[in-house]
C-alpha atoms as a PDB file:
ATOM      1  CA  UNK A   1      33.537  10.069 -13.280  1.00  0.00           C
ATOM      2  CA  UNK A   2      30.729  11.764 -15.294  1.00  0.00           C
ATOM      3  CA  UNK A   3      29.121   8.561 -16.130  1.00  0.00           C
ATOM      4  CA  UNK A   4      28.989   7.158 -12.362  1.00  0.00           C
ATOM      5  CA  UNK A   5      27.575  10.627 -11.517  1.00  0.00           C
ATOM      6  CA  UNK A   6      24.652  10.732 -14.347  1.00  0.00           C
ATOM      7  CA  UNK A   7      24.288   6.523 -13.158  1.00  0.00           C
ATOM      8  CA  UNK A   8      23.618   7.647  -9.795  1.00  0.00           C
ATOM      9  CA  UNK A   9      21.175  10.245 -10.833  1.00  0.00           C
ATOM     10  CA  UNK A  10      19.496   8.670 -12.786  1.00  0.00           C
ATOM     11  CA  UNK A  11      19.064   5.707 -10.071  1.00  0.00           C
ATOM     12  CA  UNK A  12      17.652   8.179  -7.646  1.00  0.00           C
ATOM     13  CA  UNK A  13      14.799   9.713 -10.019  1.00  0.00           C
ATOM     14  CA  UNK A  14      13.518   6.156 -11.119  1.00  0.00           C
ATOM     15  CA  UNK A  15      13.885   5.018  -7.554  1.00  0.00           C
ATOM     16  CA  UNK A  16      11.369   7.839  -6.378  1.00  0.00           C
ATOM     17  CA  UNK A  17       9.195   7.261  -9.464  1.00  0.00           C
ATOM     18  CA  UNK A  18       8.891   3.770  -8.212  1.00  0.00           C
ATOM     19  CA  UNK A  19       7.766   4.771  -4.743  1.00  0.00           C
ATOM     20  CA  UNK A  20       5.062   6.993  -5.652  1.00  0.00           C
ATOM     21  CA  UNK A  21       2.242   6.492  -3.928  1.00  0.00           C
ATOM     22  CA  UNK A  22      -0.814   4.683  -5.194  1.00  0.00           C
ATOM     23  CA  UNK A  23      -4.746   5.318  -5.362  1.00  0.00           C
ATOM     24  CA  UNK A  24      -6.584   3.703  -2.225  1.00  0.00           C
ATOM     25  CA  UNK A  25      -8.862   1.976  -4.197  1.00  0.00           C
ATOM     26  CA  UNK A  26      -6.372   0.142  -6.526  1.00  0.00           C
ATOM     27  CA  UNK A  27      -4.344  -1.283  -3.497  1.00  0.00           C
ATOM     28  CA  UNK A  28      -7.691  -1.853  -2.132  1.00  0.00           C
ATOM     29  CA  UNK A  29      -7.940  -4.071  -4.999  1.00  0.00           C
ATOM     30  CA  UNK A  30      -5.007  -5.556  -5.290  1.00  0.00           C
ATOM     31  CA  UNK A  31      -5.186  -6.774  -1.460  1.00  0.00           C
ATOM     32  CA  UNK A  32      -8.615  -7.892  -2.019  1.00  0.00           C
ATOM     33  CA  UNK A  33      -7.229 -10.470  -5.034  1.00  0.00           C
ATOM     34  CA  UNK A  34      -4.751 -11.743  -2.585  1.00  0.00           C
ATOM     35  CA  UNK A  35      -6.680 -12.186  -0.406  1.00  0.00           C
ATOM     36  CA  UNK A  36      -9.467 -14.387  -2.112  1.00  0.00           C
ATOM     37  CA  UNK A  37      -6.318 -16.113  -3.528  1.00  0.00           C
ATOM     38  CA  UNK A  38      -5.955 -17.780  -0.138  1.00  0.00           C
ATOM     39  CA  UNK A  39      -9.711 -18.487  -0.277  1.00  0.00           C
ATOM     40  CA  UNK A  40     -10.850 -15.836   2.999  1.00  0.00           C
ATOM     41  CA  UNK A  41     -14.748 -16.018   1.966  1.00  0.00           C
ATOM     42  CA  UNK A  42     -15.913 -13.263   4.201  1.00  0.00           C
ATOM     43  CA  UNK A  43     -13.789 -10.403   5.412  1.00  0.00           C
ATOM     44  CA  UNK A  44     -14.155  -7.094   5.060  1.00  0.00           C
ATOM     45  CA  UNK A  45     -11.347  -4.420   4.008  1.00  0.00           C
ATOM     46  CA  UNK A  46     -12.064  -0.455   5.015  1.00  0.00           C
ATOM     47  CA  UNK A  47      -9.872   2.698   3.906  1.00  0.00           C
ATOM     48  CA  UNK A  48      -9.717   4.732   6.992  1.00  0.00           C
ATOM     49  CA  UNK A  49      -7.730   7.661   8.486  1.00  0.00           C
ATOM     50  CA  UNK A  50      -4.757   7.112   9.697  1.00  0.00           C
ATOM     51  CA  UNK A  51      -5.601   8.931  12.763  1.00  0.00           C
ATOM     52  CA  UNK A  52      -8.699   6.508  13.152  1.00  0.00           C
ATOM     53  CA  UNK A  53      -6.846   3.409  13.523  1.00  0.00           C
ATOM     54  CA  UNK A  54      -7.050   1.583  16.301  1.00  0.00           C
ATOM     55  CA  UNK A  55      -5.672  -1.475  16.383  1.00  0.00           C
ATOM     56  CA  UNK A  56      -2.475  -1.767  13.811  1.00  0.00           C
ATOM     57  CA  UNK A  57      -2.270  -5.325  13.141  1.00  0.00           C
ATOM     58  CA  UNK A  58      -5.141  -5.101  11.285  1.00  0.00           C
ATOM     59  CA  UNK A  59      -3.814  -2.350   9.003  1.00  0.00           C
ATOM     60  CA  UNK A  60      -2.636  -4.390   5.395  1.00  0.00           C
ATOM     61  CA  UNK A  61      -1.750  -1.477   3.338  1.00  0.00           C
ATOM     62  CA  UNK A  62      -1.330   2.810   3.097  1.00  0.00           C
ATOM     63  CA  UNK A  63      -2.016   4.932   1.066  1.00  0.00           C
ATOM     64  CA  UNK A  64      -2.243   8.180   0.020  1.00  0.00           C
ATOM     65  CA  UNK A  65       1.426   9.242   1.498  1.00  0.00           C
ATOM     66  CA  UNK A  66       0.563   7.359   4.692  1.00  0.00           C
ATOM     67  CA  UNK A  67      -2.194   9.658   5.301  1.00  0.00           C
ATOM     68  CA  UNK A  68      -4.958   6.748   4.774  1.00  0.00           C
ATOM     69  CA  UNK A  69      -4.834   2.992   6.163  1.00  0.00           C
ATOM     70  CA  UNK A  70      -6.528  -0.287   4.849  1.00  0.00           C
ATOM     71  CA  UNK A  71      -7.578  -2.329   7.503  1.00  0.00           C
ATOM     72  CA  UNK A  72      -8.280  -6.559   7.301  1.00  0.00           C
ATOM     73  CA  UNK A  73     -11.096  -7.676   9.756  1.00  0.00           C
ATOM     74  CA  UNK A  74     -12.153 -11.398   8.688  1.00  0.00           C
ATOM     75  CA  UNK A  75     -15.576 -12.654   9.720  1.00  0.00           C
ATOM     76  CA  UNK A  76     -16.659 -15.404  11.006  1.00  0.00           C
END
């Protein structure tokens, strides 16, 4: 019983360790290497507000607790 108890402890603080949140600009980053990856030559990606969104399909990421949105707009 002890060991199924300190198992599911243990699961819970990695699990939340794994969720914490990351640095706008390095999932900025990382979105921007996807992106080129499917060859998008000119886009643009802006960290905004999340109050300041206004159209969410073009949000492609959070951050900062959800407090802060990256937003895709390709250009043509």
């Amino acid at each position: 019983m002890k060991r199924c108890f300190v198992a599911l402890l243990a699961t819970l603080l990695c699990g939340g360790a794994l969720a914490a949140p990351k640095p706008c600009e390095e999932l900025k980053q990382e979105i921007e290497v996807k992106i080129q990856a499917a060859n998008v030559t000119s886009y643009t990606l802006e960290i905004v507000p999340a109050a300041e969104v206004e159209d969410p399909a073009m949000v492609v990421g959070s951050c900062e607790g959800g407090s802060r949105k990256i937003v895709y707009q390709k250009n043509e």
